[in-house]
Protein backbone atom coordinates (compact mmCIF):
# COMPACT_ATOMS: atom_id res chain seq x y z
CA UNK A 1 110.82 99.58 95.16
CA UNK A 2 112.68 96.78 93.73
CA UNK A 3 114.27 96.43 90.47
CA UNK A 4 116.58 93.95 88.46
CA UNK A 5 119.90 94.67 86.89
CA UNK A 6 121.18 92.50 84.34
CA UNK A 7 124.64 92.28 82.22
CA UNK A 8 123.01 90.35 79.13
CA UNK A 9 126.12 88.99 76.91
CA UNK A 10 126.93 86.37 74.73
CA UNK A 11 128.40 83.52 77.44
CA UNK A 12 127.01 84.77 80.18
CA UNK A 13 123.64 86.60 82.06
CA UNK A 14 123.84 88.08 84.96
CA UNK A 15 120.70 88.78 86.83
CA UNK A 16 120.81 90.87 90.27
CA UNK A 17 117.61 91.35 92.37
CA UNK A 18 118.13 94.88 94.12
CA UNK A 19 115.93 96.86 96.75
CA UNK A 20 116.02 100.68 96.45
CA UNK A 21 116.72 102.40 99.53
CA UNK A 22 115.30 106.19 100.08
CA UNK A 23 119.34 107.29 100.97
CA UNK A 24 120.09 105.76 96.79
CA UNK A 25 122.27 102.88 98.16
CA UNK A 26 120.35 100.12 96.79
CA UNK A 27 120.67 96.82 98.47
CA UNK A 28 120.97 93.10 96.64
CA UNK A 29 118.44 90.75 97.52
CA UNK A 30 119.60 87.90 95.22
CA UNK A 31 122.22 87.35 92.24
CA UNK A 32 122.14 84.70 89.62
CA UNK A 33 124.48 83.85 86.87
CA UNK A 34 123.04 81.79 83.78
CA UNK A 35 125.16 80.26 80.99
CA UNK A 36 123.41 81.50 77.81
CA UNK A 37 124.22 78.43 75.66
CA UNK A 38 122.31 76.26 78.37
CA UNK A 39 119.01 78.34 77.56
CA UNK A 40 116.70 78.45 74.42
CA UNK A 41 116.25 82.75 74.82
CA UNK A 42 116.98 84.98 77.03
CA UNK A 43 112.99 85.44 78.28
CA UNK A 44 113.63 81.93 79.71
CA UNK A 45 116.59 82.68 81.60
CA UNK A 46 114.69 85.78 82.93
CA UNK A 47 111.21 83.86 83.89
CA UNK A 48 113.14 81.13 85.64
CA UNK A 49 114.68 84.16 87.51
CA UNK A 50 111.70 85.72 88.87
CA UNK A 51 110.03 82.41 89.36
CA UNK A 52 112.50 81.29 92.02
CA UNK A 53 113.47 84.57 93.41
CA UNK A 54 110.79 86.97 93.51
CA UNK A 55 107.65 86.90 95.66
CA UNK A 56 104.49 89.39 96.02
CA UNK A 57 106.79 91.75 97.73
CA UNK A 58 109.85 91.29 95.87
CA UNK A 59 108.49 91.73 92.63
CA UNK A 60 110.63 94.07 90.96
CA UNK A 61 109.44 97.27 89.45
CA UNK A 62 112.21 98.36 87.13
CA UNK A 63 115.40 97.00 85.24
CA UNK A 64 118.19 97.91 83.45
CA UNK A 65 119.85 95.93 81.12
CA UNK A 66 123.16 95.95 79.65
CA UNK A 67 123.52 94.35 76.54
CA UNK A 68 126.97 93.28 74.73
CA UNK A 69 126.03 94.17 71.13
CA UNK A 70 125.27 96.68 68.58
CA UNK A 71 121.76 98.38 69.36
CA UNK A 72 119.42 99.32 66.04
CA UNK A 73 116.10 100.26 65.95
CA UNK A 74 115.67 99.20 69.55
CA UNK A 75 117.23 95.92 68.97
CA UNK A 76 119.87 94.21 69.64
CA UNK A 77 121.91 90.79 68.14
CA UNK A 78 123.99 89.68 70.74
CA UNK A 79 127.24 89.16 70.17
């Protein structure tokens, strides 16, 4: 199964493409850094990702996402 991590901050996203292996080492398919001021929200950054990286079979399952800012109610201001 595949899944996406991302480190979701203020200047910078970074967006990694990862296959899990049964053994837990997970393997990175494909890595993509995005300068947040160049984007209107961060869904756009993360459609254009999975647009050009992701395929049928690469489609990922899960993600985790860090997030550099204070967390409330499920929500988050970046900072």
């Amino acid at each position: 199964m595949n899944f996406i991590a991302c480190d979701l901050g203020g200047t910078k996203v970074l967006l990694g493409l990862y296959k899990s292996l049964e053994d837990g080492k997970p393997i990175l398919i494909k890595k993509e850094k995005y300068i947040s001021q160049d984007w209107n929200s961060f869904d756009s950054i993360l459609e254009n990702f999975l647009n050009d990286n992701c395929d049928g079979n690469q489609f990922p399952k899960k993600a985790c996402f860090a997030i550099a800012g204070t967390i409330i109610n499920n929500s988050s201001n970046l900072t």
